[in-house]
Protein backbone atom coordinates (compact mmCIF):
# COMPACT_ATOMS: atom_id res chain seq x y z
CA UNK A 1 43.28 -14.41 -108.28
CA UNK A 2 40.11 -12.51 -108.65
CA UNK A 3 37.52 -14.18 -111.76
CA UNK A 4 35.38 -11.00 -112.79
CA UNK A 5 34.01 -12.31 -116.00
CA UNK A 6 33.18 -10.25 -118.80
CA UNK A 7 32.12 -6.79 -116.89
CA UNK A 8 30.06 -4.14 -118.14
CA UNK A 9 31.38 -0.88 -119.16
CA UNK A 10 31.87 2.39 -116.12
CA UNK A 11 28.82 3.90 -117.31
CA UNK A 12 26.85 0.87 -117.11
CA UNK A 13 28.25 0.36 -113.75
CA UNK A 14 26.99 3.56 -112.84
CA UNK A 15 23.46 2.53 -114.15
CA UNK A 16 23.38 -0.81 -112.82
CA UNK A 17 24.55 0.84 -109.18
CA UNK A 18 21.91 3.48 -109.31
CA UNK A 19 19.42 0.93 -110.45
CA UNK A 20 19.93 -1.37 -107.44
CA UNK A 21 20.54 1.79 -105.22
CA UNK A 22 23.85 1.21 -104.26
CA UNK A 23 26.26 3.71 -102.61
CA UNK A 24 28.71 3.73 -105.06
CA UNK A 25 30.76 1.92 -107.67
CA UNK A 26 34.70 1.29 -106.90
CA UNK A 27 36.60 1.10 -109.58
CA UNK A 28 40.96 0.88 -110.02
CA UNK A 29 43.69 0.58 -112.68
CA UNK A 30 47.33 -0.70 -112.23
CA UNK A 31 50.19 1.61 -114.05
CA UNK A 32 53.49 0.85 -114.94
CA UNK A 33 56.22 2.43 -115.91
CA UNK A 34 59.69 0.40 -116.01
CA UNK A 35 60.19 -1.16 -112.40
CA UNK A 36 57.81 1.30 -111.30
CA UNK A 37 54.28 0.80 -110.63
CA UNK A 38 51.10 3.05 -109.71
CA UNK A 39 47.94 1.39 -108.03
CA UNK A 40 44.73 3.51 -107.96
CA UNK A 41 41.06 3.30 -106.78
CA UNK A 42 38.62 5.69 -107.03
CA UNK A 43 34.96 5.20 -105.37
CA UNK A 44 32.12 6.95 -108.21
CA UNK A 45 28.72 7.99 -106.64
CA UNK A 46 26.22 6.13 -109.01
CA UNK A 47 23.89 9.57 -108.39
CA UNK A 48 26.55 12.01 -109.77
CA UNK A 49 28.71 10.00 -112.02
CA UNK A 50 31.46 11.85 -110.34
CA UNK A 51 34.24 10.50 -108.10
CA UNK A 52 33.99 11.23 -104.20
CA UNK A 53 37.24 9.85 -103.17
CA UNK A 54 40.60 8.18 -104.61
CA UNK A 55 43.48 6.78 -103.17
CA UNK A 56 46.91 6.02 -105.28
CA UNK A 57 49.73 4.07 -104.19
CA UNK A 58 53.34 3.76 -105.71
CA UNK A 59 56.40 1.96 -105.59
CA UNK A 60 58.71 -0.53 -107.07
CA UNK A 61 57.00 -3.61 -108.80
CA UNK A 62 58.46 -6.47 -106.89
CA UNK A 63 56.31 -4.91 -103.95
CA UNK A 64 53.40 -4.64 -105.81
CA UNK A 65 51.62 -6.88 -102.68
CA UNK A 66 52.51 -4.25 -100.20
CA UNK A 67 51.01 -1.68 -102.46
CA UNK A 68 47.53 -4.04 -102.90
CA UNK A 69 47.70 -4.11 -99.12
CA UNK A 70 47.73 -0.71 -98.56
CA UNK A 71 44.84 0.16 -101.42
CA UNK A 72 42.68 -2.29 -99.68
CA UNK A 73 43.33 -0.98 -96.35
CA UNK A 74 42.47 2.36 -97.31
CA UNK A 75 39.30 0.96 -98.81
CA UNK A 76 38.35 -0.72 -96.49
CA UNK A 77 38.71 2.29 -93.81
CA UNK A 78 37.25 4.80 -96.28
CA UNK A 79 33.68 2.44 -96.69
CA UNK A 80 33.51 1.14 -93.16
CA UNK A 81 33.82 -1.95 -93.78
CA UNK A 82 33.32 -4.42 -91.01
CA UNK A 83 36.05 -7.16 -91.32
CA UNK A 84 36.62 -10.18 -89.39
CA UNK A 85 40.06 -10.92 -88.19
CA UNK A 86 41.16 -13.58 -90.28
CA UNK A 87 39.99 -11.31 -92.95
CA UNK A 88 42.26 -8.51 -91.77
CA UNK A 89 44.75 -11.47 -91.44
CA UNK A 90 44.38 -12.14 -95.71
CA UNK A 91 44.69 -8.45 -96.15
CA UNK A 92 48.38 -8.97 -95.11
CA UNK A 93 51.05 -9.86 -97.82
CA UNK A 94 50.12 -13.51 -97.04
CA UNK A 95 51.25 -14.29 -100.77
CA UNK A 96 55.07 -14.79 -101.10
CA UNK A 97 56.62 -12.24 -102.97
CA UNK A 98 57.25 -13.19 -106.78
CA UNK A 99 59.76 -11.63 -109.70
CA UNK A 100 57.64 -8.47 -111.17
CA UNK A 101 58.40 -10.42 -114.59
CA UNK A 102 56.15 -13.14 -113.79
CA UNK A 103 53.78 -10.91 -111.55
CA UNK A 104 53.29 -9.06 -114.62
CA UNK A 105 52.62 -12.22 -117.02
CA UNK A 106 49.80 -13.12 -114.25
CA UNK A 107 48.27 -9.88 -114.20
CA UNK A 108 48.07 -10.09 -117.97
CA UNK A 109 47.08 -13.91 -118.32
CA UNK A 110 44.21 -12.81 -115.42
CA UNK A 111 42.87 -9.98 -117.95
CA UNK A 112 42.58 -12.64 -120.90
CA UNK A 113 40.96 -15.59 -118.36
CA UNK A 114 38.38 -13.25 -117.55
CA UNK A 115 37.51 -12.38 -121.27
CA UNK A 116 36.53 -15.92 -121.70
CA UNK A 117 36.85 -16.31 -124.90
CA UNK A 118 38.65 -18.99 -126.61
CA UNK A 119 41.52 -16.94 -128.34
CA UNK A 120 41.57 -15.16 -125.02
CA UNK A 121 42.01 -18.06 -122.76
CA UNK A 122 45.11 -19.48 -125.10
CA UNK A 123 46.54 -16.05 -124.20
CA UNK A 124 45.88 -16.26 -120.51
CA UNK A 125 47.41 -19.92 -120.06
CA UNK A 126 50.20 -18.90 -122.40
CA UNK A 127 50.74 -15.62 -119.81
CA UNK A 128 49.88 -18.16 -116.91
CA UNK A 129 52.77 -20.48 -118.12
CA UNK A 130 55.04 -17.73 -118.39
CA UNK A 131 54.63 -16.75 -114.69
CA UNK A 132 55.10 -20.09 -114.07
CA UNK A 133 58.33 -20.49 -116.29
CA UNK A 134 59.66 -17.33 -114.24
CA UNK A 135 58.65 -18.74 -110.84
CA UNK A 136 57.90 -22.13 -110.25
CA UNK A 137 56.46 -21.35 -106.53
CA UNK A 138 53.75 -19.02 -108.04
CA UNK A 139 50.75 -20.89 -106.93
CA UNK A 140 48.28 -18.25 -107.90
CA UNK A 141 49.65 -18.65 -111.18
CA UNK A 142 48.93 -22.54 -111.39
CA UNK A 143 45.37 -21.55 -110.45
CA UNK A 144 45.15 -19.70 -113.30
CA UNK A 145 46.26 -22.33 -115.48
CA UNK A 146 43.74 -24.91 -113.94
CA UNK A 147 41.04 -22.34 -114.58
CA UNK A 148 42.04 -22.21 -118.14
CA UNK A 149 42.13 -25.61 -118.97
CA UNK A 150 38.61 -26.16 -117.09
CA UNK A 151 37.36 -23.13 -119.68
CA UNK A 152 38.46 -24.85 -122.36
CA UNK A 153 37.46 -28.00 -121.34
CA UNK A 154 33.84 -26.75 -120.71
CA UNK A 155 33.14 -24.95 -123.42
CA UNK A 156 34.39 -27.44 -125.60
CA UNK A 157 37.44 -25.76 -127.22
CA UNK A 158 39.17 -29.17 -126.54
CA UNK A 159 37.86 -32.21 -125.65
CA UNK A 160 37.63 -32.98 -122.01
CA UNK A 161 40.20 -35.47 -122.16
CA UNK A 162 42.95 -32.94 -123.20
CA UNK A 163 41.59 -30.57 -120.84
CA UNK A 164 40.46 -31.53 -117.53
CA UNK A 165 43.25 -33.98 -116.26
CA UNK A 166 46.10 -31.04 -116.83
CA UNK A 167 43.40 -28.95 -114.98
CA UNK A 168 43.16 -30.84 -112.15
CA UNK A 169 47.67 -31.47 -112.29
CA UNK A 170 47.72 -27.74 -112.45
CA UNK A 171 45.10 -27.61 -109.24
CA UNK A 172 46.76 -30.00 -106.82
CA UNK A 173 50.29 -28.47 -108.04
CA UNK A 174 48.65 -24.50 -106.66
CA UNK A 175 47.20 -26.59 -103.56
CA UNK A 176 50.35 -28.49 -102.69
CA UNK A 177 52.18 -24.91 -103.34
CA UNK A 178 49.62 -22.84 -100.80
CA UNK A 179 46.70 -24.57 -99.32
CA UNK A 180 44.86 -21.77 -98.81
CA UNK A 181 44.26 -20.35 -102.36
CA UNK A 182 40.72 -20.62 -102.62
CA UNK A 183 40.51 -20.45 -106.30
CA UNK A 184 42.28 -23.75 -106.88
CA UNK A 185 39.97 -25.44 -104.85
CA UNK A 186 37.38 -24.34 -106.99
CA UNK A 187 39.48 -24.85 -110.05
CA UNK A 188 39.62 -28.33 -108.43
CA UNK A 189 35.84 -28.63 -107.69
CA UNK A 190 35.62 -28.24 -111.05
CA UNK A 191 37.38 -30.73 -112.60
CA UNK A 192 34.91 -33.61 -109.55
CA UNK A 193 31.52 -31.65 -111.92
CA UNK A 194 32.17 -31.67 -114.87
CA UNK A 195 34.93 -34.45 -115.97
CA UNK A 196 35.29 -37.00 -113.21
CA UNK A 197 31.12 -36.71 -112.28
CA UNK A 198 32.17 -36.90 -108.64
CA UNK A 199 29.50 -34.93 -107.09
CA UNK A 200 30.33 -35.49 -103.46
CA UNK A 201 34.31 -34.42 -103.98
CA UNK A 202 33.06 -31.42 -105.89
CA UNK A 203 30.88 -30.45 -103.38
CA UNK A 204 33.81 -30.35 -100.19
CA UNK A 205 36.21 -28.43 -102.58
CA UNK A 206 33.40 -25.85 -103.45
CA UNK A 207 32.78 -25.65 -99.68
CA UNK A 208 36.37 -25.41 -99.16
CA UNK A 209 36.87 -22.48 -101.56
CA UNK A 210 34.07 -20.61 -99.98
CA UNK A 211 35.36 -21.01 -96.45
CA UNK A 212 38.87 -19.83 -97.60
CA UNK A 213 37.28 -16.94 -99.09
CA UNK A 214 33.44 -16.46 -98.72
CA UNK A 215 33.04 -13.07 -100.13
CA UNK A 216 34.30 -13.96 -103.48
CA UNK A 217 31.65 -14.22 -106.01
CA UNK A 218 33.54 -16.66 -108.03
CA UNK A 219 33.63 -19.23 -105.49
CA UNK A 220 30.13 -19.36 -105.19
CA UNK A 221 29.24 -19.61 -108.89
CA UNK A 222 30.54 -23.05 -109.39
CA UNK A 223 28.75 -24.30 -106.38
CA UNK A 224 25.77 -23.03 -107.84
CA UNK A 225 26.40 -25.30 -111.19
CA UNK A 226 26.97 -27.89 -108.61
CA UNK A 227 23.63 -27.67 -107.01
CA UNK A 228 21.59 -27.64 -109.92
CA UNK A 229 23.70 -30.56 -110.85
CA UNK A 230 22.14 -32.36 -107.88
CA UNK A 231 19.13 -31.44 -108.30
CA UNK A 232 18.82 -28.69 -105.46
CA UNK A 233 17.27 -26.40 -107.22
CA UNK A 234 16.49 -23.84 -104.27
CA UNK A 235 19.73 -24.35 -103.06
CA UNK A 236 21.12 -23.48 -106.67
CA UNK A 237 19.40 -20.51 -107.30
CA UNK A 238 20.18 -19.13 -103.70
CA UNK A 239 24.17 -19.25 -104.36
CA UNK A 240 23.73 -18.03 -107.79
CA UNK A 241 21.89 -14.98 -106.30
CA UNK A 242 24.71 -15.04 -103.63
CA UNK A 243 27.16 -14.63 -106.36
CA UNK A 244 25.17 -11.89 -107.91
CA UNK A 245 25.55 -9.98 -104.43
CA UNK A 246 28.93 -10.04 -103.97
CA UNK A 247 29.24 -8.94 -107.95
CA UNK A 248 26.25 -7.33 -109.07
CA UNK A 249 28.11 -6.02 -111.92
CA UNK A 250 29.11 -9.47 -113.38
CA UNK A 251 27.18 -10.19 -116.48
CA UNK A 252 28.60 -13.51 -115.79
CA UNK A 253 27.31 -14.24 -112.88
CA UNK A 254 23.98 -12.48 -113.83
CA UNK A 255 23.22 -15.01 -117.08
CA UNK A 256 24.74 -18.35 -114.73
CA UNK A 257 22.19 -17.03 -112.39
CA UNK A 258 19.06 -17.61 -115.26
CA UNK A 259 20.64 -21.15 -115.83
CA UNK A 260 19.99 -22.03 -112.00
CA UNK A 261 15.71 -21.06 -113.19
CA UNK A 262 16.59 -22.76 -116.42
CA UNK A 263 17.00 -25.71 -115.03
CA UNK A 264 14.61 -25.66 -112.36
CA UNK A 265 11.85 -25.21 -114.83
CA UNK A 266 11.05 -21.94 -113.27
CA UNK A 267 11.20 -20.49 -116.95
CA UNK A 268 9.29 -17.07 -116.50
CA UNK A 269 11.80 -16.30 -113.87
CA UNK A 270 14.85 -17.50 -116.02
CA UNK A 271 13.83 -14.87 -118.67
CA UNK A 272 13.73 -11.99 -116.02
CA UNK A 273 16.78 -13.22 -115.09
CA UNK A 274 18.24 -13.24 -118.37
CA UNK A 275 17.39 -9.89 -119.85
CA UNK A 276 19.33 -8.43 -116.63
CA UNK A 277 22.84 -8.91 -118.44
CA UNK A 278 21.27 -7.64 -121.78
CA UNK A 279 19.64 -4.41 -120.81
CA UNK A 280 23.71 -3.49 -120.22
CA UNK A 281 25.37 -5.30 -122.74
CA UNK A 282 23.06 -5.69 -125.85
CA UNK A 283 25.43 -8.24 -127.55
CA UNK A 284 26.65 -10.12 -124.07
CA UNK A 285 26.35 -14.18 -126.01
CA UNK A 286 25.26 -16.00 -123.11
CA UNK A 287 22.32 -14.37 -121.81
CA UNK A 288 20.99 -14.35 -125.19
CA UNK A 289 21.78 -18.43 -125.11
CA UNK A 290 19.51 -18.78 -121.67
CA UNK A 291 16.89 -16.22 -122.85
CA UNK A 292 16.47 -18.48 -126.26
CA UNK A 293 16.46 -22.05 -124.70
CA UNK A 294 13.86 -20.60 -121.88
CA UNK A 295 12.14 -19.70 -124.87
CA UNK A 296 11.89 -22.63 -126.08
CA UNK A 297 10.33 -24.29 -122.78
CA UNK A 298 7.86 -21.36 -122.83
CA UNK A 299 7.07 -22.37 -126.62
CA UNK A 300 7.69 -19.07 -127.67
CA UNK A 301 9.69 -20.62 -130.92
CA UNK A 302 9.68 -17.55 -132.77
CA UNK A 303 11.85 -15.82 -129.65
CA UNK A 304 13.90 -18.38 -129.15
CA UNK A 305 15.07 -18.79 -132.61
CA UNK A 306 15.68 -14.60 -132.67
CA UNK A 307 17.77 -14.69 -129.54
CA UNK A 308 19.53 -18.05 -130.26
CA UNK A 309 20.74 -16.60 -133.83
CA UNK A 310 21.74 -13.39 -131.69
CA UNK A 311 23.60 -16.02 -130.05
CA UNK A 312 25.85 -17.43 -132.85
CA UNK A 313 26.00 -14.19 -134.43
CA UNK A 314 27.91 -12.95 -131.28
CA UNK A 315 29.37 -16.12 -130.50
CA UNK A 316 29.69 -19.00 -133.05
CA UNK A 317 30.62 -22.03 -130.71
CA UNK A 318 29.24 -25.75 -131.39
CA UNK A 319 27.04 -25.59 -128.53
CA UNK A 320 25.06 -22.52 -129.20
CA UNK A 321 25.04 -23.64 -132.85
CA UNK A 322 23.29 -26.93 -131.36
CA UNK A 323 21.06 -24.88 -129.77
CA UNK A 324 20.00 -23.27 -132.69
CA UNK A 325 19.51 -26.46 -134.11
CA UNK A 326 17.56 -27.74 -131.08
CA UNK A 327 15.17 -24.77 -131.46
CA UNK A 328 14.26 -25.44 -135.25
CA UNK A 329 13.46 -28.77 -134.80
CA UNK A 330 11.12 -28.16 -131.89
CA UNK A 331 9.28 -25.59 -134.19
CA UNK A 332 9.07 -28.08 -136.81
CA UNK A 333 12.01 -26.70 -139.37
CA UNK A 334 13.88 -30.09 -140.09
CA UNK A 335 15.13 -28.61 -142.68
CA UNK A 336 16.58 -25.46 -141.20
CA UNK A 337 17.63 -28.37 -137.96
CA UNK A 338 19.29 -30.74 -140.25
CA UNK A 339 21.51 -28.16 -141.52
CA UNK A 340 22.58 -27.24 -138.39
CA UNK A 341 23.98 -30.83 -138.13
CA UNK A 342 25.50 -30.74 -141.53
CA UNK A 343 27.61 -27.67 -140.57
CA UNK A 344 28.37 -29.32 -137.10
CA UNK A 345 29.63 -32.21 -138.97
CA UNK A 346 32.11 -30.26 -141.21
CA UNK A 347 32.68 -28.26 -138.08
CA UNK A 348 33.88 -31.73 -136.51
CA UNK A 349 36.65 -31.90 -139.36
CA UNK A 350 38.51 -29.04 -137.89
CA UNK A 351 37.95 -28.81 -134.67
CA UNK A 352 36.16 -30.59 -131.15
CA UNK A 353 32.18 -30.75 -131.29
CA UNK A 354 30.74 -32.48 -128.36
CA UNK A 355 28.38 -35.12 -129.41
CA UNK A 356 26.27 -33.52 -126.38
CA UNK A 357 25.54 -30.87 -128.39
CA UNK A 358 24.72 -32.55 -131.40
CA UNK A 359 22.59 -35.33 -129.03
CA UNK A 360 20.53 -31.50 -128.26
CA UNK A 361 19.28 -31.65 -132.18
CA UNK A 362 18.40 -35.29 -132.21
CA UNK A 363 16.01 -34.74 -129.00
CA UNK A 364 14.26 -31.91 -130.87
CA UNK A 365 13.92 -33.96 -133.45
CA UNK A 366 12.44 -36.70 -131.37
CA UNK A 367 14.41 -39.70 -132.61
CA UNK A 368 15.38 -41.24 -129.39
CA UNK A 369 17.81 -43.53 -130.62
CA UNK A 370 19.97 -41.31 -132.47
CA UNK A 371 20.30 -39.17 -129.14
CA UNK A 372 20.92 -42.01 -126.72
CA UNK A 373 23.36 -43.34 -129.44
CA UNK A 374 25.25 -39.59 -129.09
CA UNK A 375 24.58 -39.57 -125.49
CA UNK A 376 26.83 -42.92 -125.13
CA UNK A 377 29.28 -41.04 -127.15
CA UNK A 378 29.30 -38.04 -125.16
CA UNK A 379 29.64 -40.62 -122.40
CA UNK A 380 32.45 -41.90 -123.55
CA UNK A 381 34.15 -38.12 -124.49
CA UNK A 382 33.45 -36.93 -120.69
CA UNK A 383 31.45 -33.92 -121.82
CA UNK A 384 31.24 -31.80 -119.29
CA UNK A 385 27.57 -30.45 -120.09
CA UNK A 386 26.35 -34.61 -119.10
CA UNK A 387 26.91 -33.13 -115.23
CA UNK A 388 23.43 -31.28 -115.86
CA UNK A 389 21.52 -34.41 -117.86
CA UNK A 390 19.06 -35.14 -114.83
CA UNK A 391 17.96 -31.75 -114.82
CA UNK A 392 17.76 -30.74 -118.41
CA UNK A 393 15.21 -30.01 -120.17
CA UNK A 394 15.96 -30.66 -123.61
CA UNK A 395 15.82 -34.44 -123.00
CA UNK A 396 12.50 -34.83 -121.09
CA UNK A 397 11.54 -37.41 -124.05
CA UNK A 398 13.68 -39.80 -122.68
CA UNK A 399 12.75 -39.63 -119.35
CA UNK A 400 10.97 -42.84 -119.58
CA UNK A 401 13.51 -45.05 -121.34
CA UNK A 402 15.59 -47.45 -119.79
CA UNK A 403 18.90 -46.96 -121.44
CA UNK A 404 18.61 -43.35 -120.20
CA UNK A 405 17.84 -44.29 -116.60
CA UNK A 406 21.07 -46.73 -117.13
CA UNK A 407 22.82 -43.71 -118.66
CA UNK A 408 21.73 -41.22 -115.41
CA UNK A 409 22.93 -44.06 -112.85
CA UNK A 410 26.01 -44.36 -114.36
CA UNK A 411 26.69 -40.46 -114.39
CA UNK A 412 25.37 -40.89 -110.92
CA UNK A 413 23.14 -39.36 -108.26
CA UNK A 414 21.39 -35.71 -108.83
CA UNK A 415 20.84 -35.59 -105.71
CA UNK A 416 23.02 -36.20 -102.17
């Protein structure tokens, strides 16, 4: 399983690859027709626009894994890549083969995980369950699932107790099927951040995922989170940049990246980092929601309110909405703030909102009780955004309080 993240159009490929003056841009699609399947890659010079070389593959469907064997070989041989030996090893059909039914409901649940969106990510673990249905030994598939659930889990779609606990089931069940799939260690890792708050478990599966498979962006991303988490800022940033490497075309990985300066207080550099995504993808919600909290830090209210109503515009989740709400109060709108928590609360009739997020509008506001009151609650929920309370900014005016000191130990440790 390969997490791309929301990716930026060929043509902005193109740009981005010329812009960082890289060889070329590899792009492939997957055709089907009946039992019958067509694999292609073509490599795009980033000075031209035009392709320079392509390889196709075909055959039957149920060896679709000799057909991804022989793409990547020929890639491989055709950019001189240098590969170790257990890396030639994965490039073998190390994964059992599977019906090309539930191969099929993978690929598709795969497309829809990577959207990340939350009607998306219902498809993909309804496409993920299918595979599953069709072949109970698909452990790639589990890691899907696992994924899912920690989406939905983290961006509060659910609360974290409906999420993370059939994340982690899912995990163990893809581990205990093949322990080498790197991806459900890191589905895994995921579930130690941001539900259980087990920093030190999080931080051998995220090792564990990158040593299975070290040149996958995706595997480095959460490790990132779980840096800044600790407090390692340098360390952070450094894997986030790592990520950024291996996928420079992830606007993903590009706005996580600007969260690693976010929370490092290195603001200036968080808004550099932030505009990256944007200058491809105008409308791309979460760089917009780092460039309007660094804002914010900078007091450069008037920005930050701009970008974080781009934000919602684009993307109308509770937690951007609290941001929102965060920034008016800091500018001194309570009115404009305390609507924000009126629609949260009719938003709450319907559906999950964190009481993280609302805890967000309280700080701006600067009634410490209220906020420690919701951060107990959010205690209490799991949110998964509490991972990050040592490090974030938005509550520095509890810093000095003793219930929040109480509140950090019991979270536990930023730092190993």
């Amino acid at each position: 399983m390969i997490r791309l993240g929301q990716v930026p159009t060929q043509d902005s490929a193109i740009a981005i690859a010329r812009d960082l003056k890289l060889g070329g841009v590899l792009g492939g699609s997957l055709q089907r027709a009946g039992t019958a399947v067509r694999i292609t890659v073509r490599l795009v010079s980033p000075a031209t626009g035009q392709a320079v070389w392509g390889e196709s593959q075909e055959g039957e469907l149920a060896r679709v894994f000799d057909l991804q064997e022989r793409v990547a070989r020929a890639v491989t041989d055709r950019i001189k890549v240098a590969l170790t030996l257990e890396e030639r090893s994965r490039l073998r059909t190390s994964r059992r083969p599977t019906a090309p039914e539930a191969y099929e409901a993978y690929v598709r649940g795969l497309y829809f995980l990577n959207r990340v969106t939350e009607t998306d990510l219902r498809k993909a673990m309804g496409y993920f369950q299918q595979a599953i249905d069709l072949d109970p030994a698909y452990a790639a598939a589990y890691a899907g699932l696992a994924e899912g659930y920690c989406d939905l889990g983290y961006f509060s779609a659910v609360t974290p107790k409906d999420a993370f606990p059939s994340a982690r089931r899912a995990a163990l069940k893809a581990i205990e099927l093949d322990s080498t799939l790197s991806e459900a260690y890191t589905a895994l890792g995921r579930v130690d951040l941001f539900f259980d708050w087990d920093f030190e478990a999080a931080e051998r599966d995220f090792r564990r995922a990158i040593e299975l498979n070290p040149k996958v962006a995706w595997a480095h991303l959460p490790y990132s989170s779980l840096l800044t988490a600790r407090g390692r800022a340098d360390e952070a940033i450094a894997e986030g940049l790592r990520a950024q490497e291996l996928d420079p075309l992830s606007l993903i990985i590009s706005a996580a990246t600007a969260r690693a300066y976010y929370n490092a207080r290195r603001y200036d550099e968080a808004i550099a980092q932030a505009r990256k995504p944007l200058e491809i993808d105008s409308t791309f919600s979460r760089a917009h929601y780092w460039l309007g909290l660094s804002y914010i830090q900078k007091g450069r209210l008037p920005e930050a309110i701009k970008e974080l109503e781009e934000t919602i515009k684009r993307a109308p989740y509770p937690l951007y909405r609290a941001a929102l709400g965060h920034a008016y109060a800091v500018a001194g709108q309570q009115a404009e703030a305390r609507r924000v928590l009126a629609e949260l609360e009719a938003l709450s009739r319907s559906r999950y909102v964190s009481s993280f997020d609302v805890a967000t509008i309280y700080a701006g506001l600067g009634d410490r009780n209220k906020t420690l009151e919701l951060l107990e609650k959010a205690y209490v929920e799991r949110a998964s955004y509490l991972a990050f309370l040592s490090v974030d900014p938005q509550f520095d005016l509890l810093r000095d309080d003793p219930r929040f000191v109480e509140l950090l130990r019991r979270i536990g440790p930023p730092s190993s």
